[in-house]
C-alpha atoms as a PDB file:
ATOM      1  CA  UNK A   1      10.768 -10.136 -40.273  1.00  0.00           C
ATOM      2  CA  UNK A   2       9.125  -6.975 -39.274  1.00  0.00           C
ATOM      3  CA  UNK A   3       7.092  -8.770 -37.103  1.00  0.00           C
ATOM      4  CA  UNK A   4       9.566 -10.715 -35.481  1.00  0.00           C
ATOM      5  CA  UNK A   5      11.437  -7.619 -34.757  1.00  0.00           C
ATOM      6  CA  UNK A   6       8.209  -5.932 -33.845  1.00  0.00           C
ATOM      7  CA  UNK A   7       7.886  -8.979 -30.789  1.00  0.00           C
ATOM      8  CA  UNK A   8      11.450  -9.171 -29.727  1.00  0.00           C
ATOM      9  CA  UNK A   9      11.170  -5.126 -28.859  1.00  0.00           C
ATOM     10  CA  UNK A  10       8.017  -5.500 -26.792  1.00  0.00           C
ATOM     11  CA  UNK A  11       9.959  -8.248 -24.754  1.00  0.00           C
ATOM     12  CA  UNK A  12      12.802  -5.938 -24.266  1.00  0.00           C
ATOM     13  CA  UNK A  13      10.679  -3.137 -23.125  1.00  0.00           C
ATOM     14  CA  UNK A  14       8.421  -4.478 -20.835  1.00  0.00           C
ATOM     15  CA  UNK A  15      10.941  -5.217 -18.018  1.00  0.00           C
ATOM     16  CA  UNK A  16      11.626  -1.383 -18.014  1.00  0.00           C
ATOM     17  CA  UNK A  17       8.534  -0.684 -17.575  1.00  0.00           C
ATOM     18  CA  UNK A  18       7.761  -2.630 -15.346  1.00  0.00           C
ATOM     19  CA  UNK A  19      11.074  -1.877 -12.695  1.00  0.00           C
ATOM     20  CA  UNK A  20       9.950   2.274 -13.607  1.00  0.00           C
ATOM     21  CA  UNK A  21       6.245   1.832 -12.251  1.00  0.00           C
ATOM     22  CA  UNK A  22       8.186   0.272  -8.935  1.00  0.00           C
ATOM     23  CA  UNK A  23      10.665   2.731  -8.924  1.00  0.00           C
ATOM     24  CA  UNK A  24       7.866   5.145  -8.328  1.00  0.00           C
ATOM     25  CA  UNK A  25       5.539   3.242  -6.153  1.00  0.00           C
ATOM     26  CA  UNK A  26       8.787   2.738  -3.758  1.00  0.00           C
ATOM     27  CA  UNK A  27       8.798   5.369  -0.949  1.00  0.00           C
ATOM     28  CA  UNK A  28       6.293   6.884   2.048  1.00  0.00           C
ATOM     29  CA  UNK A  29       3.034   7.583   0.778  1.00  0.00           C
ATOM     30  CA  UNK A  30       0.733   9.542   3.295  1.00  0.00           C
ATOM     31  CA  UNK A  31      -2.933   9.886   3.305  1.00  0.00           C
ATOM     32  CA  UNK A  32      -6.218   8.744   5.301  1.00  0.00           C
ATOM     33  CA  UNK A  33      -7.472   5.549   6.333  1.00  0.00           C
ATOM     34  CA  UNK A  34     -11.245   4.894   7.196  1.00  0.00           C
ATOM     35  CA  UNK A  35     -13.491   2.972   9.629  1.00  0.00           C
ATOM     36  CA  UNK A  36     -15.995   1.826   7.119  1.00  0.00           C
ATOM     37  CA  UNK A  37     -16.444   1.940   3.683  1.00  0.00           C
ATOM     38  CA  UNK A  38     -18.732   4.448   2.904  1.00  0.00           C
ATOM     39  CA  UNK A  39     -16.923   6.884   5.616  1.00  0.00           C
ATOM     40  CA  UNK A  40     -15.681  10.418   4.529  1.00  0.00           C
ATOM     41  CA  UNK A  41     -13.287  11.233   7.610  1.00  0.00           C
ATOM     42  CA  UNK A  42     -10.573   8.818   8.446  1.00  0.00           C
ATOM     43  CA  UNK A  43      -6.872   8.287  10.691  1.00  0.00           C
ATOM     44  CA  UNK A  44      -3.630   9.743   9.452  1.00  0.00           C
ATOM     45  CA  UNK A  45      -2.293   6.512   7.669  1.00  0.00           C
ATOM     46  CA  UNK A  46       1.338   6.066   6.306  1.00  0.00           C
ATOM     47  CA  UNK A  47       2.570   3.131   4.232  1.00  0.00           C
ATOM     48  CA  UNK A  48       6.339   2.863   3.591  1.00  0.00           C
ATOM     49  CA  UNK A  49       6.904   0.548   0.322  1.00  0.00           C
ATOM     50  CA  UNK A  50       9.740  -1.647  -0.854  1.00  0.00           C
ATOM     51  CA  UNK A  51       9.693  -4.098  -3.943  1.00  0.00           C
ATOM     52  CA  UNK A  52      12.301  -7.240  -4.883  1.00  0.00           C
ATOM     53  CA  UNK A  53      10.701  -8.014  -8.248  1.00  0.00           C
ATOM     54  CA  UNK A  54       7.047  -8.467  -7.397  1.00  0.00           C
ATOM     55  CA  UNK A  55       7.216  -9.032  -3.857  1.00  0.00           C
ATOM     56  CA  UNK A  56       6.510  -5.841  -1.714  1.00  0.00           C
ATOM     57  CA  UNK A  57       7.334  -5.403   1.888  1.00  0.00           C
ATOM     58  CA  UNK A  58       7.378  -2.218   4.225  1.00  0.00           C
ATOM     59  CA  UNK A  59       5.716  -0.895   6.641  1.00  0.00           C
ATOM     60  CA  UNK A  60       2.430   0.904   7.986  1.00  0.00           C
ATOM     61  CA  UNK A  61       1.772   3.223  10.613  1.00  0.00           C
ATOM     62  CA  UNK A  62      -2.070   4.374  11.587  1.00  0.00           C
ATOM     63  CA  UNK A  63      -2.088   7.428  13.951  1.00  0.00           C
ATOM     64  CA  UNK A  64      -5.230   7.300  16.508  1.00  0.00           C
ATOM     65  CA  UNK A  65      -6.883   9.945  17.847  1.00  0.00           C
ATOM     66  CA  UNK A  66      -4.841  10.144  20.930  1.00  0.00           C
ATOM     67  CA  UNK A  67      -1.303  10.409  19.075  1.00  0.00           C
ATOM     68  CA  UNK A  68      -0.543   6.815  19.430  1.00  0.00           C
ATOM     69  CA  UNK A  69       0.657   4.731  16.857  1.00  0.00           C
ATOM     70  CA  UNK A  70      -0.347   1.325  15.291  1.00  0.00           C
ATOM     71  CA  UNK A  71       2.809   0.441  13.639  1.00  0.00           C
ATOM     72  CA  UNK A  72       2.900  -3.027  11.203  1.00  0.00           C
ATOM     73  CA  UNK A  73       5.816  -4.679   9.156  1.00  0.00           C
ATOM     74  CA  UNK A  74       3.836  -5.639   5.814  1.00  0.00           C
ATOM     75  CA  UNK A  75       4.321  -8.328   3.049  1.00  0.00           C
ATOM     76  CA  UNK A  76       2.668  -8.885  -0.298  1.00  0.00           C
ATOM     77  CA  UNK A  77       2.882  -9.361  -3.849  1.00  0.00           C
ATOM     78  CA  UNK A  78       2.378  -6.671  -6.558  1.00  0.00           C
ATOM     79  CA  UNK A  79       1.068  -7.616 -10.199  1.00  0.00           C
ATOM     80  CA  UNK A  80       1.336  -6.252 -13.468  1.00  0.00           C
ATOM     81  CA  UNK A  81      -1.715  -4.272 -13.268  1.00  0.00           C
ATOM     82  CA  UNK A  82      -0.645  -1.472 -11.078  1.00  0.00           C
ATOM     83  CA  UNK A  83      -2.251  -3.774  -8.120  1.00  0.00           C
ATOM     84  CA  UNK A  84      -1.162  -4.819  -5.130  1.00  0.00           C
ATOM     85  CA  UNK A  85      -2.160  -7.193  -1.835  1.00  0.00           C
ATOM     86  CA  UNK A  86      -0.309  -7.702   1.156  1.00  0.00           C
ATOM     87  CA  UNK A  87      -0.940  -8.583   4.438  1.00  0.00           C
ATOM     88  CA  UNK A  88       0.253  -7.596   8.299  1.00  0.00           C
ATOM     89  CA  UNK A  89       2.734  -9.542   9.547  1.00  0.00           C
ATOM     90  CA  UNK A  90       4.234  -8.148  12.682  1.00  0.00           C
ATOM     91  CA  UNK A  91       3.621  -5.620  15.193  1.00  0.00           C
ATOM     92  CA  UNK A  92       6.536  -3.310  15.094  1.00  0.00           C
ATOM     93  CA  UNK A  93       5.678  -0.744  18.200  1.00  0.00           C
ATOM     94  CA  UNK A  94       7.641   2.752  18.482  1.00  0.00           C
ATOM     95  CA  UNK A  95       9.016   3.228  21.890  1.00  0.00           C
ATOM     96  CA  UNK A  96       6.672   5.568  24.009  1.00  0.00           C
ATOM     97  CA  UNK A  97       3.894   5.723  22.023  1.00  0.00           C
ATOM     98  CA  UNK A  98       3.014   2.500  19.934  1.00  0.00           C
ATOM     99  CA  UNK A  99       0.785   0.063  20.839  1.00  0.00           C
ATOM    100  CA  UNK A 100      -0.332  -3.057  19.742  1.00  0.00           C
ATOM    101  CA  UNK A 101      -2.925  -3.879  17.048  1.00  0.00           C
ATOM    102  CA  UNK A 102      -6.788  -4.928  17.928  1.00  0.00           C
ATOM    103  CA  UNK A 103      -6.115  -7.266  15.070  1.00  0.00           C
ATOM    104  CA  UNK A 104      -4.245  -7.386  11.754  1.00  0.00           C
ATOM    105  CA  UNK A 105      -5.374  -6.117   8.280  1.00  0.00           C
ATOM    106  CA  UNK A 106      -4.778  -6.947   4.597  1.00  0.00           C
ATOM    107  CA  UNK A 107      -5.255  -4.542   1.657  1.00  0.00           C
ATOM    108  CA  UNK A 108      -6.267  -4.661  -1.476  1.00  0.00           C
ATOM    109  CA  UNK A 109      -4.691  -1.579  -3.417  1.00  0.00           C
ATOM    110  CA  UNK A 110      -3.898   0.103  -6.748  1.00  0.00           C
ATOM    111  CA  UNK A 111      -1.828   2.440  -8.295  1.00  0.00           C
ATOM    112  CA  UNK A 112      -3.338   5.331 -10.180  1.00  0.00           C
ATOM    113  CA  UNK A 113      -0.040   7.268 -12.202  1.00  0.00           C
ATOM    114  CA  UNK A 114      -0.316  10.905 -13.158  1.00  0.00           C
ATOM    115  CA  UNK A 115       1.646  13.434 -14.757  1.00  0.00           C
ATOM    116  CA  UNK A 116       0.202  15.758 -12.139  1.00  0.00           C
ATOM    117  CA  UNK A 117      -0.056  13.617  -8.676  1.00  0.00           C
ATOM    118  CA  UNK A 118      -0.139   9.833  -8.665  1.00  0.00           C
ATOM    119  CA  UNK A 119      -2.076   8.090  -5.795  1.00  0.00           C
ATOM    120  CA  UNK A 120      -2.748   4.375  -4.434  1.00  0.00           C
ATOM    121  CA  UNK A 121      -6.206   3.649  -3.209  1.00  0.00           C
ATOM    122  CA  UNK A 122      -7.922   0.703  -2.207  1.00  0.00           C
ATOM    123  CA  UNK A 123      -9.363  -1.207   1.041  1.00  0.00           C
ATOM    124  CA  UNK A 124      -9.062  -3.390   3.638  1.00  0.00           C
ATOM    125  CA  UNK A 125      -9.898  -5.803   5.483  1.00  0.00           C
ATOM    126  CA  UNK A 126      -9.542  -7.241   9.222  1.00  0.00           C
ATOM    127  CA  UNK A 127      -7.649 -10.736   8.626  1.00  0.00           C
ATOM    128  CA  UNK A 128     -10.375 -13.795   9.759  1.00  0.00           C
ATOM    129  CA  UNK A 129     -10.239 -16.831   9.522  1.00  0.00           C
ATOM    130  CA  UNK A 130     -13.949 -18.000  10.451  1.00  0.00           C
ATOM    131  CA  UNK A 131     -17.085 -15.657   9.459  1.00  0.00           C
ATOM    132  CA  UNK A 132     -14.909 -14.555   6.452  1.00  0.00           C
ATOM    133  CA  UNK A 133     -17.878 -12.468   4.995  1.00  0.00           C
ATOM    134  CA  UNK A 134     -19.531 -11.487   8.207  1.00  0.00           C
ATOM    135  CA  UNK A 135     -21.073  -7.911   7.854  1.00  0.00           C
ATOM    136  CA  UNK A 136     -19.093  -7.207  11.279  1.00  0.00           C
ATOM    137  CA  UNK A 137     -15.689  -7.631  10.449  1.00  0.00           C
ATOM    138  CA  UNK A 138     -13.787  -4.607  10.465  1.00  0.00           C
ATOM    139  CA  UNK A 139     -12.905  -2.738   6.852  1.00  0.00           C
ATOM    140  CA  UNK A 140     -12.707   0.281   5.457  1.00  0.00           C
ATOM    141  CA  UNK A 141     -10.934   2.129   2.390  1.00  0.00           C
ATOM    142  CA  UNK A 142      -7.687   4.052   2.044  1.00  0.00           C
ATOM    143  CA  UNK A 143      -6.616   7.043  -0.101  1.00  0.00           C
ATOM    144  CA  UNK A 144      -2.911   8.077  -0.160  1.00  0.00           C
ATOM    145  CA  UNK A 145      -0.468  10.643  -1.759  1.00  0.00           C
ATOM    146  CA  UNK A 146       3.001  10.213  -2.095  1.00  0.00           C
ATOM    147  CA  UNK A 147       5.616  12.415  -0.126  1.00  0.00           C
ATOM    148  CA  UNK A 148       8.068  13.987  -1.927  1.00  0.00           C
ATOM    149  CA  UNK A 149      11.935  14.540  -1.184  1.00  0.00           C
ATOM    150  CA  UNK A 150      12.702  17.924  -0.166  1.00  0.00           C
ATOM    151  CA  UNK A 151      15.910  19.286  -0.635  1.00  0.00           C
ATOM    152  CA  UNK A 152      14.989  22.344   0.748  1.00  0.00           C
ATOM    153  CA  UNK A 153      16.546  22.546   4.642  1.00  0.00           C
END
């Protein structure tokens, strides 16, 4: 009986935990994204996430060295390990200074939760269909913090 009880709790709880990890993954997250994968220096990068169950959508925005923007509507899937993938869909441009993309990326990211500062981290990868492992295509790796609500005005 113990047991039974035991089983039925663990289905009861895992839902929660599972909507509070997205509750805190949802929001702007801010950080760096690189040309390369063993680069230190990298763009400002911003990533803007949204879940509906385990389907994530938002938006990201790379900021080039001239103060124009690469701005991307996003859509993926998120799994129970804290990981996510999803893919560029659609340019997006902001009036006056985005532009459009050189090509489109996917990413391959994960969640890291802290009591002190949680991050996501992870890479990717330009989207290809032929030479899919060709030591030319275009990746890197991206490190991110997430922005807090101020109240302070």
């Amino acid at each position: 009986m113990r047991s039974l009880f035991f089983l039925f709790s663990i289905f009861l709880v895992f839902p929660c935990l599972t909507y509070g990890q997205q509750k805190h993954m949802s929001g702007l997250w801010e950080g760096t994204i690189t040309d390369g994968i063993y680069a230190k220096e990298g763009k400002k990068f911003s990533l803007y996430l949204s879940f509906d169950g385990t389907s994530v959508n938002g938006q990201t925005t790379v900021v080039l060295d001239d103060g124009s923007t690469i701005d991307m509507k996003i859509e993926g899937h998120l799994y129970r390990d804290r990981s996510m993938y999803f893919e560029e869909v659609k340019n997006i441009p902001i009036k006056g200074i985005g532009i459009d993309p050189p090509y489109n990326r996917k990413y391959q990211l994960f969640y890291f939760r802290s009591i002190f500062e949680s991050t996501i981290e992870g890479y990717w990868q330009q989207i290809r269909e032929d030479k899919v492992l060709d030591d030319t295509r275009p990746r890197g790796r991206i490190f991110l913090k997430k922005v807090e609500k101020s109240d302070k005005a």
